[in-house]
N, C-alpha and C. Protein backbone atom coordinates (compact mmCIF):
# COMPACT_ATOMS: atom_id res chain seq x y z
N UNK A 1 29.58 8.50 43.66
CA UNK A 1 30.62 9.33 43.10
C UNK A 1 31.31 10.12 44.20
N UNK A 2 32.22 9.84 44.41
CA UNK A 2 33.34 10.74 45.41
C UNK A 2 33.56 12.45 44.53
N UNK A 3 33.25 13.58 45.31
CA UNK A 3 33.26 14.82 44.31
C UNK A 3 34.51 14.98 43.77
N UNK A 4 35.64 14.34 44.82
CA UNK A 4 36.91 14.71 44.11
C UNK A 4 37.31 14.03 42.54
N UNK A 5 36.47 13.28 42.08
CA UNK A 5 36.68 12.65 41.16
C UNK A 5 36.45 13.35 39.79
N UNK A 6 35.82 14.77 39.87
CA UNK A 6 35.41 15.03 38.68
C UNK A 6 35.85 16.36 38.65
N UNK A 7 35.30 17.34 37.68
CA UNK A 7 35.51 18.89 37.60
C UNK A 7 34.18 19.36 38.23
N UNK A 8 34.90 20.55 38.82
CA UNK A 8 34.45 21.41 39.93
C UNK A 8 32.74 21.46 39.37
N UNK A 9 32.66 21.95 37.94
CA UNK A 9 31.19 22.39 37.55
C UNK A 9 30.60 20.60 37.57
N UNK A 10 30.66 19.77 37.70
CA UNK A 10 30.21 18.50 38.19
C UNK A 10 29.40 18.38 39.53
N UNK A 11 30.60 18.48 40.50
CA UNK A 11 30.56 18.26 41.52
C UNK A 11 29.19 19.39 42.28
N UNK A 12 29.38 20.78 41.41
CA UNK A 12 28.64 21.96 41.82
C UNK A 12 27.25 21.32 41.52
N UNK A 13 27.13 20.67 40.15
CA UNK A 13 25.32 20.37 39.56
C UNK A 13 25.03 19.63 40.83
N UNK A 14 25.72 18.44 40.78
CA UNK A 14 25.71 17.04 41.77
C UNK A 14 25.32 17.34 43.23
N UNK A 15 25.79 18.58 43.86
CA UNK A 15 25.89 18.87 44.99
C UNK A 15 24.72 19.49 45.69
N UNK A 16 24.26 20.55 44.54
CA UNK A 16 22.78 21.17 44.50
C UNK A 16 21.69 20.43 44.14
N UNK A 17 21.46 19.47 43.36
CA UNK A 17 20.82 18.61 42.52
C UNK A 17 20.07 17.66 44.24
N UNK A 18 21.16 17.03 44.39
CA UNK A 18 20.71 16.84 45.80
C UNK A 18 20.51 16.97 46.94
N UNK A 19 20.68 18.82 47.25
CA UNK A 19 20.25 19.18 48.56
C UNK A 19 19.38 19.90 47.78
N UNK A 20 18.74 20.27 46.97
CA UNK A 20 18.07 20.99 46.48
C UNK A 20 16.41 20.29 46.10
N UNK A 21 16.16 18.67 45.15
CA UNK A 21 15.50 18.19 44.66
C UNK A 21 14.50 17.70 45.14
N UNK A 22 14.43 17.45 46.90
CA UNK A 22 13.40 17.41 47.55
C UNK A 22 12.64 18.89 47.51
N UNK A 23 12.90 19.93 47.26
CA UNK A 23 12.13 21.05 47.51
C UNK A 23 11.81 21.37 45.75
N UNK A 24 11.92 20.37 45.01
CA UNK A 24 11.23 20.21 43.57
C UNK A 24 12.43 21.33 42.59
N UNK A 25 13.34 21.70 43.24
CA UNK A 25 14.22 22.68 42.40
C UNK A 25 15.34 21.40 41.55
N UNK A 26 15.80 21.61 40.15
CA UNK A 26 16.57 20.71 39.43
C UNK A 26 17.61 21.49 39.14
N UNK A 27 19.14 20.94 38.96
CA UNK A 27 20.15 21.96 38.81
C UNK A 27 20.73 21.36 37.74
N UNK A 28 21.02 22.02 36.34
CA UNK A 28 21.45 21.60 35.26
C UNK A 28 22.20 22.79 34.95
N UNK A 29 23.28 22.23 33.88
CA UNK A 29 24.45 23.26 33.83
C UNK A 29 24.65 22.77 32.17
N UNK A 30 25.39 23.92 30.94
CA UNK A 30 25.50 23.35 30.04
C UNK A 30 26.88 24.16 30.10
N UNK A 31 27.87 23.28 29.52
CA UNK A 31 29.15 23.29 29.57
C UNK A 31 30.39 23.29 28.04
N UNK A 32 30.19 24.32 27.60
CA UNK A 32 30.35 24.69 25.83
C UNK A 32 32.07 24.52 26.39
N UNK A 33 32.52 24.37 24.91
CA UNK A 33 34.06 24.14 25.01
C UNK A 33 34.53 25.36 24.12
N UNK A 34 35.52 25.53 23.45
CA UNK A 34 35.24 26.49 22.27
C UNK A 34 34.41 26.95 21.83
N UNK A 35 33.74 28.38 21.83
CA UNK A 35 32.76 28.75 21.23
C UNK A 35 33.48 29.95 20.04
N UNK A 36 32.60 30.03 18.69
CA UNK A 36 32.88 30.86 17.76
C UNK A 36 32.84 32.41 18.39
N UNK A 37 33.67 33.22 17.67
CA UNK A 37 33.85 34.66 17.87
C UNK A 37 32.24 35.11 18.09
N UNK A 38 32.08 36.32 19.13
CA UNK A 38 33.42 36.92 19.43
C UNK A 38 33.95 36.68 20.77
N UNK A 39 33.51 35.78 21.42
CA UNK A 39 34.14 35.59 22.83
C UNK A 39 35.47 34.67 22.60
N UNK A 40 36.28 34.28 21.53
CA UNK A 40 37.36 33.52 21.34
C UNK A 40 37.62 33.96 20.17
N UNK A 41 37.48 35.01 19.88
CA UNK A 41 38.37 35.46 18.40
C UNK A 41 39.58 36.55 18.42
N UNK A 42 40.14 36.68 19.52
CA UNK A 42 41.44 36.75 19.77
C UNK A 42 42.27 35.73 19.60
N UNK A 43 41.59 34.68 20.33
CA UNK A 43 42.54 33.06 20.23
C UNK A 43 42.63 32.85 19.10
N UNK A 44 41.51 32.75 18.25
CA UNK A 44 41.17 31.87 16.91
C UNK A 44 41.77 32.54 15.73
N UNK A 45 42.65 33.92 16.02
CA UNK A 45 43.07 34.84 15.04
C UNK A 45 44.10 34.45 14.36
N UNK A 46 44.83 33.08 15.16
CA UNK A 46 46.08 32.81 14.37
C UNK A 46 45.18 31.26 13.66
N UNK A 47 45.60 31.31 12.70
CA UNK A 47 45.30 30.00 12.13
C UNK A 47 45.69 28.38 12.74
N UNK A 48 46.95 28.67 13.15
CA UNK A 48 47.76 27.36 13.36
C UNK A 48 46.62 27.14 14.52
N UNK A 49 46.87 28.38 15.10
CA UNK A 49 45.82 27.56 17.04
C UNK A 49 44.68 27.67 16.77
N UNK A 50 43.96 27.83 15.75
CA UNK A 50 42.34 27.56 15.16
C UNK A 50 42.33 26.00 15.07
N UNK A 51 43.27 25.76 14.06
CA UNK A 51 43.16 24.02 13.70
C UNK A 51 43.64 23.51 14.87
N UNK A 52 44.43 23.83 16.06
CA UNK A 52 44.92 23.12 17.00
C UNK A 52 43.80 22.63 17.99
N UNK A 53 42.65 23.57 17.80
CA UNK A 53 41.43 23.73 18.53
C UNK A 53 40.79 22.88 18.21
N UNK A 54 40.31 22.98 16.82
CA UNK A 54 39.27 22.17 16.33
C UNK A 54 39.14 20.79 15.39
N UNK A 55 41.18 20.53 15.38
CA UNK A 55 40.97 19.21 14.78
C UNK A 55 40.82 18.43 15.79
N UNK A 56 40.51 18.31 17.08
CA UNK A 56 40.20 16.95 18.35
C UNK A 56 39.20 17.13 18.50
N UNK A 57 38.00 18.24 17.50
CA UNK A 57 36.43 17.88 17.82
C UNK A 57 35.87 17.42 16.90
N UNK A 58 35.31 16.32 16.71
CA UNK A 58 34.58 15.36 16.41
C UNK A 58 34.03 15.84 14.95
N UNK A 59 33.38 16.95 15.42
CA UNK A 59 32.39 17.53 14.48
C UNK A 59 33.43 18.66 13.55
N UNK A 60 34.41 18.99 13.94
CA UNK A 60 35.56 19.62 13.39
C UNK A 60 34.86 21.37 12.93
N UNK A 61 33.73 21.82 14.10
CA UNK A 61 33.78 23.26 13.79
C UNK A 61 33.71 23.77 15.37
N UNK A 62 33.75 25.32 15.02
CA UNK A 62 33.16 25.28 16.96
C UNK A 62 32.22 25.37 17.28
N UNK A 63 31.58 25.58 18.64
CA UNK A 63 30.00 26.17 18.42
C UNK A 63 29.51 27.20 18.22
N UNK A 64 28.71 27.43 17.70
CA UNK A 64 28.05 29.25 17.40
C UNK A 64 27.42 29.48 18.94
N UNK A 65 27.63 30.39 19.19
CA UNK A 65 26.77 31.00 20.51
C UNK A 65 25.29 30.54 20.89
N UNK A 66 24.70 30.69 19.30
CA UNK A 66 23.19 30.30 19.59
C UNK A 66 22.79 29.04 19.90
N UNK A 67 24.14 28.02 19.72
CA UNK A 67 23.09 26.55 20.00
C UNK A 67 23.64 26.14 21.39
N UNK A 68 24.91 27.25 22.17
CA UNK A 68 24.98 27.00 23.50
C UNK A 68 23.58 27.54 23.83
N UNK A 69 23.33 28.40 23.70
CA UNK A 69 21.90 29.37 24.17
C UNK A 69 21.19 28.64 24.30
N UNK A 70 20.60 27.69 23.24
CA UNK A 70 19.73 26.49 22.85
C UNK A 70 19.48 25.76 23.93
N UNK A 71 20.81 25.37 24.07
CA UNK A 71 21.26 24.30 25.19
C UNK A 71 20.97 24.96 26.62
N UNK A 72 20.95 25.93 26.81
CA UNK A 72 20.38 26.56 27.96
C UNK A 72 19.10 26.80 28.24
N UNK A 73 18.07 27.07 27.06
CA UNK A 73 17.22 27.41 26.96
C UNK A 73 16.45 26.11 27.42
N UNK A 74 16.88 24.84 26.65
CA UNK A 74 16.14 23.36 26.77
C UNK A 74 16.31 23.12 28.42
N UNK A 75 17.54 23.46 28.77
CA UNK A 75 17.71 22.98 29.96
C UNK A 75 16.63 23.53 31.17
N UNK A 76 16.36 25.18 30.60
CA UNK A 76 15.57 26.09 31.66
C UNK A 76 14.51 25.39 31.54
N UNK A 77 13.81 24.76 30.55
CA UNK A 77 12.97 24.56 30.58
C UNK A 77 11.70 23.38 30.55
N UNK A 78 10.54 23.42 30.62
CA UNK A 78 9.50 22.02 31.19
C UNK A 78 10.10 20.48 30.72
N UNK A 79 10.13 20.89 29.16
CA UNK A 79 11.23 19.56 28.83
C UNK A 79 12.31 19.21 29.28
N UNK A 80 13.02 19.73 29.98
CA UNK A 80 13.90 19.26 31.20
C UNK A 80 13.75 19.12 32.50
N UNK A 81 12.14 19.31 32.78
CA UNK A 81 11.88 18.96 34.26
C UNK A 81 12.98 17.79 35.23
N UNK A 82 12.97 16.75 34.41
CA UNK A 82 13.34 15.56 34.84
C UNK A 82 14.90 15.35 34.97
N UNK A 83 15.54 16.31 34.51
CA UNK A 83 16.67 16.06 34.60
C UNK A 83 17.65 16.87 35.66
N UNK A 84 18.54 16.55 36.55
CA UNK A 84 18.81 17.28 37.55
C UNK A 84 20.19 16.86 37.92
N UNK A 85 21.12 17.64 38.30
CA UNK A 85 22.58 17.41 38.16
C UNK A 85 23.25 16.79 37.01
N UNK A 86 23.14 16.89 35.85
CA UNK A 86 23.88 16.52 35.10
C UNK A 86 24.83 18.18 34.49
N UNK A 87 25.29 17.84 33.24
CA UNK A 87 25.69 18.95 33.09
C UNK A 87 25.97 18.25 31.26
N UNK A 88 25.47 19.54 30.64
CA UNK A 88 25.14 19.15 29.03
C UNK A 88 26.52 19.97 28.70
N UNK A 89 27.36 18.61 27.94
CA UNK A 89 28.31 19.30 26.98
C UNK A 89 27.54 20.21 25.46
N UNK A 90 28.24 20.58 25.26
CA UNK A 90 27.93 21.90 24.24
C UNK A 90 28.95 21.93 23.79
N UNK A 91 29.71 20.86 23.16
CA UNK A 91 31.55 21.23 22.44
C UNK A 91 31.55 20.36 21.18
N UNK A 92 30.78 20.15 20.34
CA UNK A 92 30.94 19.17 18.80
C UNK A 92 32.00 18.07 19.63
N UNK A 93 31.49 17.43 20.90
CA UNK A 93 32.22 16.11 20.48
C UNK A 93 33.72 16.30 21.12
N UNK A 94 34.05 17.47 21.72
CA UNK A 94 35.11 17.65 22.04
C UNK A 94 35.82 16.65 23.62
N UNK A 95 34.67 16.80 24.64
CA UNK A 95 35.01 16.22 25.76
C UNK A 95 35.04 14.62 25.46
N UNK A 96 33.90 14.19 24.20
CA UNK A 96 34.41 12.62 24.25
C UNK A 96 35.34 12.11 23.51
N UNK A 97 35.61 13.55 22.69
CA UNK A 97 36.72 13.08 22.33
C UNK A 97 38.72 12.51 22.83
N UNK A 98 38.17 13.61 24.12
CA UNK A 98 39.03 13.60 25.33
C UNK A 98 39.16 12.31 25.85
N UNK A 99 38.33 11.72 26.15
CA UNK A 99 37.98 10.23 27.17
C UNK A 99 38.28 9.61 26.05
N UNK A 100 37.99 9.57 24.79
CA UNK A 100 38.99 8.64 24.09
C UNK A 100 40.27 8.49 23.80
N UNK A 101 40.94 9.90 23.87
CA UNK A 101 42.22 9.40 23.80
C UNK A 101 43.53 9.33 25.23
N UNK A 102 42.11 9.18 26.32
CA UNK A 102 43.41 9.44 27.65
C UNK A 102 43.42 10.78 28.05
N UNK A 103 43.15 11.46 27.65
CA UNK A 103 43.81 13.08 28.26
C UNK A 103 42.82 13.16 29.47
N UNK A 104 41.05 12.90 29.72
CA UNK A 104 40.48 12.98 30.51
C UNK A 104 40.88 12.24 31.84
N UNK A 105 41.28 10.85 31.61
CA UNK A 105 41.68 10.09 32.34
C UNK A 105 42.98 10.86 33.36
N UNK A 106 43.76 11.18 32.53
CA UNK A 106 45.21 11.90 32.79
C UNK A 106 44.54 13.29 33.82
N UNK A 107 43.55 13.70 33.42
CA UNK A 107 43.83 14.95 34.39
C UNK A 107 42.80 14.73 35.47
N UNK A 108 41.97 13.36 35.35
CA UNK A 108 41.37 13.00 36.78
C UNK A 108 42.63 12.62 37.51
N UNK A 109 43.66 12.24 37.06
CA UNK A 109 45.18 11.54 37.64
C UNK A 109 45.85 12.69 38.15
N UNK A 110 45.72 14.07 37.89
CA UNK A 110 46.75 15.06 38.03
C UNK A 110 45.60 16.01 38.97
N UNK A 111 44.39 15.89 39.17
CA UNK A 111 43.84 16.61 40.34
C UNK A 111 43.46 16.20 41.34
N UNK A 112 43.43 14.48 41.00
CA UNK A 112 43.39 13.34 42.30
C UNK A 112 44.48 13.46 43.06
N UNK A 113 46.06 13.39 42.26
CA UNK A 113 47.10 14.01 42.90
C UNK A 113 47.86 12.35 43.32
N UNK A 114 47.41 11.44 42.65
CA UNK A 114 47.64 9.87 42.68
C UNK A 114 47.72 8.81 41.05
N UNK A 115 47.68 8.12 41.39
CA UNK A 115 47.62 7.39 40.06
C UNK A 115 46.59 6.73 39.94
N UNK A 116 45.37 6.23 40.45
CA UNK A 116 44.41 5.43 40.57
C UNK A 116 43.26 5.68 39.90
């Protein structure tokens, strides 16, 4: 994987993951998209940009705080020994929902700064 190819919090797991994993340390990151009020309930106050939000996620709600937490919590811990540079979406479905319709593709195209 060339780092320029991805988003920054990628490249960051990826980067530590392997200067890090010989000395038994694992670097995992969980990566929420929309999360429910109150850290986005300014945004979410108008209706129109509520549904603008959450009709391209999969699961069609946002996440509650506690199951990003979740997702952090699994990651801190023994049951995730094994896993190291990745980075856990936390968005109902939102980022694959992205890679399905092109938009992901499109903005590896617009920070590559090429068409390829």
């Amino acid at each position: 994987m060339r780092f320029r190819d991805g988003p920054a919090w990628l490249a960051a797991a990826t980067i530590v993951a392997l200067s890090d994993g010989a000395g038994g340390r694992a670097c995992e990151a969980a990566a929420p998209c929309f999360v429910e009020p109150p850290l986005t309930a300014r945004l979410l106050a108008d209706p129109a940009r509520q549904e603008e939000i959450v009709a391209p996620t999969p699961l069609e709600w946002l996440v509650p705080p506690d199951e990003v937490a979740a997702a952090v919590l699994f990651l801190a811990s023994d049951a995730a020994a094994a896993a190291t540079g990745r980075v856990l979406a936390v968005d109902g479905g939102w980022l694959a929902r992205q890679a399905e319709v092109g938009v992901w593709k499109n903005f590896l195209r617009e920070i590559n700064g090429n068409g390829d």
